[in-house]
Protein backbone atom coordinates (compact mmCIF):
# COMPACT_ATOMS: atom_id res chain seq x y z
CA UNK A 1 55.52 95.86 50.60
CA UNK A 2 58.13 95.14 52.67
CA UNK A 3 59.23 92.31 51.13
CA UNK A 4 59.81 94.76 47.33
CA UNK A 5 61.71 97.22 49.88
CA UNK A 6 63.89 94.31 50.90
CA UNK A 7 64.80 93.15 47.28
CA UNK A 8 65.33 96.32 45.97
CA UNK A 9 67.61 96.98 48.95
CA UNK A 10 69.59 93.40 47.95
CA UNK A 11 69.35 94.52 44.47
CA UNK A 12 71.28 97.61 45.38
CA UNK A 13 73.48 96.20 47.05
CA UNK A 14 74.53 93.51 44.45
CA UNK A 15 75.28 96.05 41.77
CA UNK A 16 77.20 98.31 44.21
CA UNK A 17 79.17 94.86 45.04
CA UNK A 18 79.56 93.81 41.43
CA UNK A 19 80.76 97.15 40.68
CA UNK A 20 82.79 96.79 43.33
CA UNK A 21 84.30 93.26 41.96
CA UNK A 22 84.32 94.55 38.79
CA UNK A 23 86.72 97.42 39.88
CA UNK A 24 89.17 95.19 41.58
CA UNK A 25 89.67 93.59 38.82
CA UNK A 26 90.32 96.15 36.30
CA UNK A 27 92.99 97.45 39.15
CA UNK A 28 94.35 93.75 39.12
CA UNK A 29 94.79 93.63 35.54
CA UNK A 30 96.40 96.85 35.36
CA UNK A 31 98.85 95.72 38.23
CA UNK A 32 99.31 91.88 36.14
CA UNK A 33 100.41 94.43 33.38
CA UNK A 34 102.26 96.37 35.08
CA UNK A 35 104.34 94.11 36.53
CA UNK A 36 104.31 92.45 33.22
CA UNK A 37 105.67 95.46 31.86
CA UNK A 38 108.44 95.79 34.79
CA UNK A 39 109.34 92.38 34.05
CA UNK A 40 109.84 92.50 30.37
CA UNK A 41 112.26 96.07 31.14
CA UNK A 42 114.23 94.20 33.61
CA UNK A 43 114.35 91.30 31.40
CA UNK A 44 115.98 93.86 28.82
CA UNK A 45 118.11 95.27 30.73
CA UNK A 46 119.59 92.28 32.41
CA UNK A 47 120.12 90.88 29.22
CA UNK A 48 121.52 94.60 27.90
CA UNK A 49 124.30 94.30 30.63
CA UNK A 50 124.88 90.97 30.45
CA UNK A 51 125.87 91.70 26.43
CA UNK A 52 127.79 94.78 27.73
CA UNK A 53 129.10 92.18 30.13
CA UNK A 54 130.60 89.71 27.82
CA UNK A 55 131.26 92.37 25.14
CA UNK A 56 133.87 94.04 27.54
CA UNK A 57 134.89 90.20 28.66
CA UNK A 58 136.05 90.33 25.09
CA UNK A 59 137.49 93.45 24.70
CA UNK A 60 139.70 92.72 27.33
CA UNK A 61 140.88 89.11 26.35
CA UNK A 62 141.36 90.61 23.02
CA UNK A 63 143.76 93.76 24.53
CA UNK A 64 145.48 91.28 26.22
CA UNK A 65 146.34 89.41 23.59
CA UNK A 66 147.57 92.25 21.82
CA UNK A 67 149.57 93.30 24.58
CA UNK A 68 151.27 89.73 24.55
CA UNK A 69 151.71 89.97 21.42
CA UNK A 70 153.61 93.59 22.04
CA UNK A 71 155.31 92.16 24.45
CA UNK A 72 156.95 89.25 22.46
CA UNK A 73 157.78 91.47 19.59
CA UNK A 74 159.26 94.07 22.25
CA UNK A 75 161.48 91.14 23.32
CA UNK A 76 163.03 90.05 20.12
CA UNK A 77 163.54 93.67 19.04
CA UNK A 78 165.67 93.80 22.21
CA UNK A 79 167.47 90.72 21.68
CA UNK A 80 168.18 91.98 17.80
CA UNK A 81 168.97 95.58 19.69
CA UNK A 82 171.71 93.54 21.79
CA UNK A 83 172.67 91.06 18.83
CA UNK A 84 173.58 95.13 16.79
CA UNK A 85 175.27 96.34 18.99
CA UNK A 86 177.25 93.65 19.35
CA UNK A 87 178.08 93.61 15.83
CA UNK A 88 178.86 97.86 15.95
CA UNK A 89 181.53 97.20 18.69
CA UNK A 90 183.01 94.21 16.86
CA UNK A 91 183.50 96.45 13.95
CA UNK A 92 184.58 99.56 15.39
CA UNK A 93 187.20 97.53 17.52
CA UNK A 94 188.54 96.55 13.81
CA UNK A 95 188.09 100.04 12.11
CA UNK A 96 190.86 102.59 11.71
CA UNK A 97 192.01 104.28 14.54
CA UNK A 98 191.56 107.25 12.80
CA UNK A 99 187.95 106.51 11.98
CA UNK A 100 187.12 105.43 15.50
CA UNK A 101 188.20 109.32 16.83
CA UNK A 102 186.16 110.58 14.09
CA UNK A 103 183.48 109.18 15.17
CA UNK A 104 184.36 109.34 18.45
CA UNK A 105 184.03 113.44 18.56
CA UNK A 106 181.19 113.08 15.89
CA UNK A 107 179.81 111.50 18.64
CA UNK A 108 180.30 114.17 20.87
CA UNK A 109 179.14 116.95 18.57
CA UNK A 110 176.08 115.37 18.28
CA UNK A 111 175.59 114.94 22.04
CA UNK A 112 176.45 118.71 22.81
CA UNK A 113 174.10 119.64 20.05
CA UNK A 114 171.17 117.78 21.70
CA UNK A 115 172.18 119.42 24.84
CA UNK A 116 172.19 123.08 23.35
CA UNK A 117 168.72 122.44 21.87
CA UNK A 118 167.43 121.63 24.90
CA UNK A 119 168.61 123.99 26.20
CA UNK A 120 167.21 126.27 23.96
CA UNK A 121 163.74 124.88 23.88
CA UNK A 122 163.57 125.38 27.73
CA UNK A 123 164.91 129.11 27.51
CA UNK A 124 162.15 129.65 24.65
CA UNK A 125 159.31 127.94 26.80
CA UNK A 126 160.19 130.04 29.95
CA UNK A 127 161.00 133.39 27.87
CA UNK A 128 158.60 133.28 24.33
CA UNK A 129 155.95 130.64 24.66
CA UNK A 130 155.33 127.94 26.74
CA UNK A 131 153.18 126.20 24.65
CA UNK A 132 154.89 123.12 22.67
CA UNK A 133 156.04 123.72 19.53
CA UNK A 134 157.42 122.37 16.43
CA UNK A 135 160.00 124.82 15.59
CA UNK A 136 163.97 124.46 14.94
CA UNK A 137 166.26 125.23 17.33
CA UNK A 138 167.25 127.68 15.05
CA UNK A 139 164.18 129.74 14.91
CA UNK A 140 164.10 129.48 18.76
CA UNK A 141 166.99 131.06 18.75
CA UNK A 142 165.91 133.99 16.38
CA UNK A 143 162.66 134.33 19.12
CA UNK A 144 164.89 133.99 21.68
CA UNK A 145 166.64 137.22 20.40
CA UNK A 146 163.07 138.98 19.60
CA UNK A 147 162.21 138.32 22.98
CA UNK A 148 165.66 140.11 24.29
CA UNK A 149 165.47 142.86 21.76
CA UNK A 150 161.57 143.88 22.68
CA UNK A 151 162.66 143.90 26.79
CA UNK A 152 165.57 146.27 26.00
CA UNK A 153 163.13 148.40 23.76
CA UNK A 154 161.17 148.26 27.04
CA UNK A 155 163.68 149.20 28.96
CA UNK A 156 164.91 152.33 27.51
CA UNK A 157 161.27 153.18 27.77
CA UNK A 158 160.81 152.79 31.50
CA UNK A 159 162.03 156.49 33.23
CA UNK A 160 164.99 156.02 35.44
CA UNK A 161 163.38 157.17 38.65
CA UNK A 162 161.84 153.55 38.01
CA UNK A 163 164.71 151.26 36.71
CA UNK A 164 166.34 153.23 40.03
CA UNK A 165 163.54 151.96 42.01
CA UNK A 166 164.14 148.32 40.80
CA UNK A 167 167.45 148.36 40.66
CA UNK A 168 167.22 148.67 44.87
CA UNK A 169 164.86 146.41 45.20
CA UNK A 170 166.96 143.74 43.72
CA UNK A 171 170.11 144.75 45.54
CA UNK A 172 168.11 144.74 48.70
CA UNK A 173 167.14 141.55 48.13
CA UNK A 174 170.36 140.34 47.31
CA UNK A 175 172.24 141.60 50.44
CA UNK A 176 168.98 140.05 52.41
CA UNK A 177 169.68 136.92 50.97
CA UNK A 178 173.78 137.09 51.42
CA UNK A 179 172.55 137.94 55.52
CA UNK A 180 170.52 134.64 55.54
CA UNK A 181 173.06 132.40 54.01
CA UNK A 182 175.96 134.43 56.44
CA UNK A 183 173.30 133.96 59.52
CA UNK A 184 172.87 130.03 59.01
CA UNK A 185 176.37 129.36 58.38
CA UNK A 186 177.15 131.33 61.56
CA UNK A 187 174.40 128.69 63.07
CA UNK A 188 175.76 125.71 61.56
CA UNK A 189 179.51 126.88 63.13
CA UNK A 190 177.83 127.36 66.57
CA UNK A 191 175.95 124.33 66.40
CA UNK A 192 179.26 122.81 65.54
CA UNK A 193 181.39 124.52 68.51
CA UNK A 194 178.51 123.27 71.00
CA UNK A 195 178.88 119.91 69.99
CA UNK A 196 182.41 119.07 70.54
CA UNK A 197 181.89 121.71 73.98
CA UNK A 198 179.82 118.61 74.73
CA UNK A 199 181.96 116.04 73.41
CA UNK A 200 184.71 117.36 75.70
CA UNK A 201 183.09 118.01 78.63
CA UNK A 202 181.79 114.35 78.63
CA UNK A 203 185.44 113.08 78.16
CA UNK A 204 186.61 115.60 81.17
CA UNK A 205 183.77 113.88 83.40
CA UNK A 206 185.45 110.78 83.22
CA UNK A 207 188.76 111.93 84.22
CA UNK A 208 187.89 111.84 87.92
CA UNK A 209 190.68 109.02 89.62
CA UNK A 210 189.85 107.99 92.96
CA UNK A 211 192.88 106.75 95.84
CA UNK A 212 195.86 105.76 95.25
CA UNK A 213 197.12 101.92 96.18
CA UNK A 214 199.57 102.18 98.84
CA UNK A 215 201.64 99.46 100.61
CA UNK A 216 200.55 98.22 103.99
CA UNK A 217 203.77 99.44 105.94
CA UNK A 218 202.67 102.90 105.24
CA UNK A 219 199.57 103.26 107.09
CA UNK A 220 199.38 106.78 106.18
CA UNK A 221 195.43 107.99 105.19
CA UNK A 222 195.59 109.18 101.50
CA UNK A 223 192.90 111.81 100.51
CA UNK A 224 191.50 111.22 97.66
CA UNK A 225 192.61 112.77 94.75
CA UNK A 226 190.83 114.70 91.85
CA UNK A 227 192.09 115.47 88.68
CA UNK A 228 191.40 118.86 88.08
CA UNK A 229 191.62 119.94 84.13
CA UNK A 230 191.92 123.56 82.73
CA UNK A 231 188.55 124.46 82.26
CA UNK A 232 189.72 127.43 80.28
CA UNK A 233 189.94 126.23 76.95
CA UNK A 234 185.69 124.58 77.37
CA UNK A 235 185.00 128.66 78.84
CA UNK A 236 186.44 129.85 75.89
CA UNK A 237 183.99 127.26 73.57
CA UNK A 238 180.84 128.60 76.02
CA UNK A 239 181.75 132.18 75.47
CA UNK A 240 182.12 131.48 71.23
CA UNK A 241 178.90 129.48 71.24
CA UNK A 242 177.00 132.41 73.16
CA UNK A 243 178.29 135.32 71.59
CA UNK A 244 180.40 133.81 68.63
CA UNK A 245 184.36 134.90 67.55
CA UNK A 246 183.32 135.60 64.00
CA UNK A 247 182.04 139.30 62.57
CA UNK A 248 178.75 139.40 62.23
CA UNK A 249 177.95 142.17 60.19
């Protein structure tokens, strides 16, 4: 009897333990194939960048290249630039005279032109429309003169208690900026005046002479001697620098 209860008790125990094996397994075949799996991803993406690797490798060796090529052809356009030039002063050194000033202030037309329509364009971007634009100088011009027209129309629409308003405003700010400019060129003269106060006070301090050389049959004691200067004239700078000679009103 006891000897059943002990093999059924082994018995139990074997199929809990093969059980047991047989779930470790399972768990380390799913792990093989999981890390089978992980494997074969970075596998593909390894070889993905490397691809993306050499792809850009030759993108690159290819742009530069290109940009060599640029680069060359850049060159001899210059050098057929210089060799035209050349050729355009050689013949307008043997032209007419009177062909060389015509095209002499054709020359300048042109350039006053191109300075006009810039001009132009930047009053239209800062007055119409800042965006860029394809239009004519010309037509600028016309929306230039829109623009002006529609702030007059405004104007004669705003009461006069207001344009009175404004109309202080900017002359206040006007004479505040005329006091500013009048203030720091008052500063700059004082700044000025102190400096050469200082200049010449340096020079008076080495003015100071000590005794005289006297011969030995005169044994007489000398005292010694100080030049004194007119400190008037470095008063006068002190009292400009302090409280200043100009009108400041």
């Amino acid at each position: 009897m006891k000897m059943d209860k002990a093999l059924a008790k082994e018995e139990r125990m074997l199929k809990v333990l093969e059980r047991t094996i047989e779930s470790e397994n399972q768990k380390f075949e799913e792990f093989l194939k999981e890390n089978e799996r992980k494997s074969v991803e970075a596998r593909t993406l390894s070889e993905r960048e490397e691809k993306s690797k050499r792809e850009k490798n030759l993108q690159m060796k290819k742009l530069a290249a290109e940009i060599g090529s640029i680069k060359s052809e850049i060159a001899n356009f210059e050098e057929i630039l210089i060799d035209y030039k050349r050729y355009q002063e050689f013949l307008f050194k043997i032209s007419p005279p009177e062909w060389q000033e015509e095209q002499r202030a054709k020359a300048w037309k042109d350039a006053m032109l191109e300075a006009l329509s810039e001009k132009v364009a930047e009053v239209h971007r800062s007055c119409v429309d800042d965006r860029v634009t394809n239009l004519s100088t010309l037509e600028r011009v016309v929306g230039i003169e829109n623009r002006v027209l529609s702030l007059l129309q405004s104007l004669e629409d705003v009461p006069q208690d207001r344009l009175d308003m404004i109309k202080k405003v900017k002359d206040s700010e006007k004479r505040s900026r005329q006091r500013e400019e009048k203030l720091r060129e008052q500063k700059e003269k004082q700044q000025e005046r102190m400096k050469k106060y200082l200049e010449r006070s340096l020079a008076d301090s080495k003015k100071i002479s000590g005794r005289k050389l006297m011969p030995r049959c005169f044994p007489v004691a000398q005292k010694v001697k100080v030049t004194t200067e007119d400190s008037t004239a470095a008063e006068e700078d002190i009292q400009e620098y302090l409280f200043g000679s100009e009108d400041t009103s």
